[in-house]
C-alpha atoms as a PDB file:
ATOM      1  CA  UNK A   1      20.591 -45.981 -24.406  1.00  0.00           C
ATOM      2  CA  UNK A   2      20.894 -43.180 -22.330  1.00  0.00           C
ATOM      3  CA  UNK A   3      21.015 -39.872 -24.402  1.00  0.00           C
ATOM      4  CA  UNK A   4      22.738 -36.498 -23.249  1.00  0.00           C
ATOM      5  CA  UNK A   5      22.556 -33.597 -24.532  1.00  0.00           C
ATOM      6  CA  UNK A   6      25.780 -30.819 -23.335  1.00  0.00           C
ATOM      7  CA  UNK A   7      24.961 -27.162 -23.564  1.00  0.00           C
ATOM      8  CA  UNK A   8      26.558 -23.811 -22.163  1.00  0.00           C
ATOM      9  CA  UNK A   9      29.887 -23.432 -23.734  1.00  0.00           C
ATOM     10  CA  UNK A  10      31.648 -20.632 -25.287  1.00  0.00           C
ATOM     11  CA  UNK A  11      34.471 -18.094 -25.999  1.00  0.00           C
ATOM     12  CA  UNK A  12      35.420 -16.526 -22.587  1.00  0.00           C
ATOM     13  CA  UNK A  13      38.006 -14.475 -21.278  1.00  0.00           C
ATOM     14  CA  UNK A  14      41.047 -15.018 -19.133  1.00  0.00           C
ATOM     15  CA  UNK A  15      39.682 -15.763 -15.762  1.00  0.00           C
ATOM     16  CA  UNK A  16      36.212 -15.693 -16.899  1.00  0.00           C
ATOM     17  CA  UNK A  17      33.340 -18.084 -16.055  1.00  0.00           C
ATOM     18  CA  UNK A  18      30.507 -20.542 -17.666  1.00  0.00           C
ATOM     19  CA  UNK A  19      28.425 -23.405 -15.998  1.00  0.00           C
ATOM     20  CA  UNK A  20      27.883 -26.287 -18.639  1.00  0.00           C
ATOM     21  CA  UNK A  21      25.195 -28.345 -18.714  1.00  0.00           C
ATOM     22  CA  UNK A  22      24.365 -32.279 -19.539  1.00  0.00           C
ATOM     23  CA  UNK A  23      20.487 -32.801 -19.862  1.00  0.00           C
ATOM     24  CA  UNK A  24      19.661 -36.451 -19.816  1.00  0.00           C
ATOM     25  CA  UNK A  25      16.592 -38.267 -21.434  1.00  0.00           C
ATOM     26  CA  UNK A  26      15.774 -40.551 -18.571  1.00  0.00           C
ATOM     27  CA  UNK A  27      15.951 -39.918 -14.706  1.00  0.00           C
ATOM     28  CA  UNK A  28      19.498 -38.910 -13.129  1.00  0.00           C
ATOM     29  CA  UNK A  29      19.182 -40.836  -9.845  1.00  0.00           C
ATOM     30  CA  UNK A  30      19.597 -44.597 -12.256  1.00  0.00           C
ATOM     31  CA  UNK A  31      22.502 -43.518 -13.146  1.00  0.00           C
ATOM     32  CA  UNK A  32      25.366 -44.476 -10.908  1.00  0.00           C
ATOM     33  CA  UNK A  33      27.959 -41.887 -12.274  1.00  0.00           C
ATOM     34  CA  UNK A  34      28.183 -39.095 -14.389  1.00  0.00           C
ATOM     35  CA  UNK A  35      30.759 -37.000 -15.602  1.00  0.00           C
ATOM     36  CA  UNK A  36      32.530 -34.718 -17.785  1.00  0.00           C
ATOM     37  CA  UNK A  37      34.968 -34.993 -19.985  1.00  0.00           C
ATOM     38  CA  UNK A  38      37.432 -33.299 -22.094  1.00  0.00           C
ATOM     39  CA  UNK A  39      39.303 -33.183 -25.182  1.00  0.00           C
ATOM     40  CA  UNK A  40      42.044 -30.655 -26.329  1.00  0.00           C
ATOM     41  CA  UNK A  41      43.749 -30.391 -29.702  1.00  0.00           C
ATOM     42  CA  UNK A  42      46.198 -33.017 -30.382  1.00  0.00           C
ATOM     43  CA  UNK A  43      45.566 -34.211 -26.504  1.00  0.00           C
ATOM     44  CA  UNK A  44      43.605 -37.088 -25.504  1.00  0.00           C
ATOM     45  CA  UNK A  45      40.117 -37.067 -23.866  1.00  0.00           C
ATOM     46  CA  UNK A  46      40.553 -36.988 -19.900  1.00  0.00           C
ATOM     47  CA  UNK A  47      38.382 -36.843 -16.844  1.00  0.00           C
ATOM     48  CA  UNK A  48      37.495 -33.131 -15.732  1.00  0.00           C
ATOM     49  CA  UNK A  49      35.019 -34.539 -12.838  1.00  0.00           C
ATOM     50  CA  UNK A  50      32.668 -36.769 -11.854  1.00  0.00           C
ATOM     51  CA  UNK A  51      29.496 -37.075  -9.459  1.00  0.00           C
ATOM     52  CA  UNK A  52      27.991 -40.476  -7.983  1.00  0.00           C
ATOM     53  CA  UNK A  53      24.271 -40.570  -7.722  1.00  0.00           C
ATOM     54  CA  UNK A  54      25.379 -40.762  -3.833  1.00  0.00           C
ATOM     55  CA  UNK A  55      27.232 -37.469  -4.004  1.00  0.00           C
ATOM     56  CA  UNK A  56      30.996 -38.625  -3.937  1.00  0.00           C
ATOM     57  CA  UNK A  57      32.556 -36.291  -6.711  1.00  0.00           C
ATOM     58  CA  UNK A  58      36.039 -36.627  -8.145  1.00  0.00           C
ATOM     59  CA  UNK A  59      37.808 -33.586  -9.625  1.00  0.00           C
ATOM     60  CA  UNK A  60      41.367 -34.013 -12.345  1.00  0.00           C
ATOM     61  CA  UNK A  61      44.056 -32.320  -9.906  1.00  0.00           C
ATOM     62  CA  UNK A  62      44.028 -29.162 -12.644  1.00  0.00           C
ATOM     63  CA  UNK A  63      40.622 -28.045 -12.010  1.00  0.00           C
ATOM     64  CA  UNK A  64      40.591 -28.826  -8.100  1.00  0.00           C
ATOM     65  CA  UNK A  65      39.390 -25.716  -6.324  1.00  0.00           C
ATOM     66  CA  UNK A  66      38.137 -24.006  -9.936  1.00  0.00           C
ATOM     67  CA  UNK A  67      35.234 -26.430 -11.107  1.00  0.00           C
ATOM     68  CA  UNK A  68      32.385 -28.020  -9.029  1.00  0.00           C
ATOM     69  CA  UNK A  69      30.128 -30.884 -10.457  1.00  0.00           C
ATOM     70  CA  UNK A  70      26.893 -31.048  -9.700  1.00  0.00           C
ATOM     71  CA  UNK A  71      23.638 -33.146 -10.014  1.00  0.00           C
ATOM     72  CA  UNK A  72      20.139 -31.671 -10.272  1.00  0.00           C
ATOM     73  CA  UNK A  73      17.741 -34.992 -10.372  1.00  0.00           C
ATOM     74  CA  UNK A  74      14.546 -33.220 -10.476  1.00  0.00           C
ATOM     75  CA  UNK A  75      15.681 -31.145 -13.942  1.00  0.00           C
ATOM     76  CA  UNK A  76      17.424 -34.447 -14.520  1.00  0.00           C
ATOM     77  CA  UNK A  77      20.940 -32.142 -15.573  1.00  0.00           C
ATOM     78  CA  UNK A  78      24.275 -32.694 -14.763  1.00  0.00           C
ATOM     79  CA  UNK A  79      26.298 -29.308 -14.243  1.00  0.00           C
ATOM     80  CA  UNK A  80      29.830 -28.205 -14.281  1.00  0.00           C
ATOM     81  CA  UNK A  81      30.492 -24.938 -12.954  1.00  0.00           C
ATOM     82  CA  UNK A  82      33.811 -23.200 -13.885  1.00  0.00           C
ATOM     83  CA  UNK A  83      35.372 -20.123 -12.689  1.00  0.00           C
ATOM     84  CA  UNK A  84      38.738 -18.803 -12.923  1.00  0.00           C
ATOM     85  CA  UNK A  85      39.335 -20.620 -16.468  1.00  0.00           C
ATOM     86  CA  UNK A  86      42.639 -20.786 -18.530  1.00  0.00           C
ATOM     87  CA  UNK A  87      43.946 -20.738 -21.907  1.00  0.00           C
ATOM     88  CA  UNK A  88      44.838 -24.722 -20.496  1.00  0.00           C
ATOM     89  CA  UNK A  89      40.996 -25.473 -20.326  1.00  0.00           C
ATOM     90  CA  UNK A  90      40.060 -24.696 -24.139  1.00  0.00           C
ATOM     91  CA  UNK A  91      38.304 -28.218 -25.030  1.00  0.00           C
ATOM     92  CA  UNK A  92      35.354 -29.916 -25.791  1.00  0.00           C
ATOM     93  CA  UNK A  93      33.678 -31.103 -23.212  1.00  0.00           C
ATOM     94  CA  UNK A  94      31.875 -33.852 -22.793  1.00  0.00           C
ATOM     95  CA  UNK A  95      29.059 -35.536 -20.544  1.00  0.00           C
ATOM     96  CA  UNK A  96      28.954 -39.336 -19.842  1.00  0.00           C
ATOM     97  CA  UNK A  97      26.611 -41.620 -17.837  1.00  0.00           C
ATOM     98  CA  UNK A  98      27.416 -45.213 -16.123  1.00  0.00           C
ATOM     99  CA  UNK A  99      23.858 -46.345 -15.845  1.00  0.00           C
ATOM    100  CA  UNK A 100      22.788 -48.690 -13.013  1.00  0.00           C
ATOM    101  CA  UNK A 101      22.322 -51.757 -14.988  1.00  0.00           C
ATOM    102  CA  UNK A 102      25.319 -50.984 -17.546  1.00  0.00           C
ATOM    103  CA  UNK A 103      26.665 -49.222 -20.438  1.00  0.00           C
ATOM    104  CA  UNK A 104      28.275 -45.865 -20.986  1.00  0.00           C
ATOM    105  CA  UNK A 105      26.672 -42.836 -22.910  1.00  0.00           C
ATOM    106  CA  UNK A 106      28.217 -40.143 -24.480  1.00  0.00           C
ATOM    107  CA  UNK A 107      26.402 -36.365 -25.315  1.00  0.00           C
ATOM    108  CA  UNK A 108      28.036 -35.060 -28.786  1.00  0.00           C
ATOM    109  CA  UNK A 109      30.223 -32.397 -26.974  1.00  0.00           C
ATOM    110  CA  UNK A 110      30.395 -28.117 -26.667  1.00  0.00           C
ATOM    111  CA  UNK A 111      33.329 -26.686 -27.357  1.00  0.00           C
ATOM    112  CA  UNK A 112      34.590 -23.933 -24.460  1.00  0.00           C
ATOM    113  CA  UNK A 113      37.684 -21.484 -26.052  1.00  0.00           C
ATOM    114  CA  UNK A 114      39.530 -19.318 -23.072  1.00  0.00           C
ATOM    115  CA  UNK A 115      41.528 -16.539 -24.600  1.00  0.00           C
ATOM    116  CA  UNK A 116      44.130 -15.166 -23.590  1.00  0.00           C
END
């Protein structure tokens, strides 16, 4: 079992910016796809973005152009960089890994608030 550990949320502003990241106990390269997550109140959990350990990222069409997901295998960390955030992206966030040789890990979450 993989574990991840999410880290750099917060309250921030209208417009405002953090970079989140997803430290991982075991080398990033094994695992074939990471991601991140989110979960609102009352709304289900949905894809924010995702990274292949090739590169090939996939943004949700409401962050497109706002967020970039990255993957630093030396520190072993997953990032998610956000800038120009909205009331709309208050959530939890979390990190998830598709190992190689299969499974799915979760981190426990970090809760990001945008006010208005």
């Amino acid at each position: 079992q993989v574990q991840l550990v999410e880290s750099g949320g917060g309250l921030v502003q209208l417009g405002g910016s953090l970079r989140l990241s997803c430290a991982a106990s075991i080398n990033i390269f094994s695992l074939h796809t990471m991601g991140w997550y989110r979960q609102a109140p009352g709304k289900q959990l949905g894809l924010v973005a995702s990274m292949t350990n090739g590169g090939s990222a996939t943004y949700a069409d409401s962050v497109m152009g706002r967020f970039a997901i990255s993957r630093d295998n030396a520190k072993k960390t997953m990032y998610l960089q956000m800038n120009s955030l909205k009331p709309d992206d208050t959530a939890v966030y979390y990190c998830n890994a598709l190992p190689a040789w299969g499974g799915n890990s979760w981190g426990k979450g970090t809760l990001v608030t945008v006010s208005s």
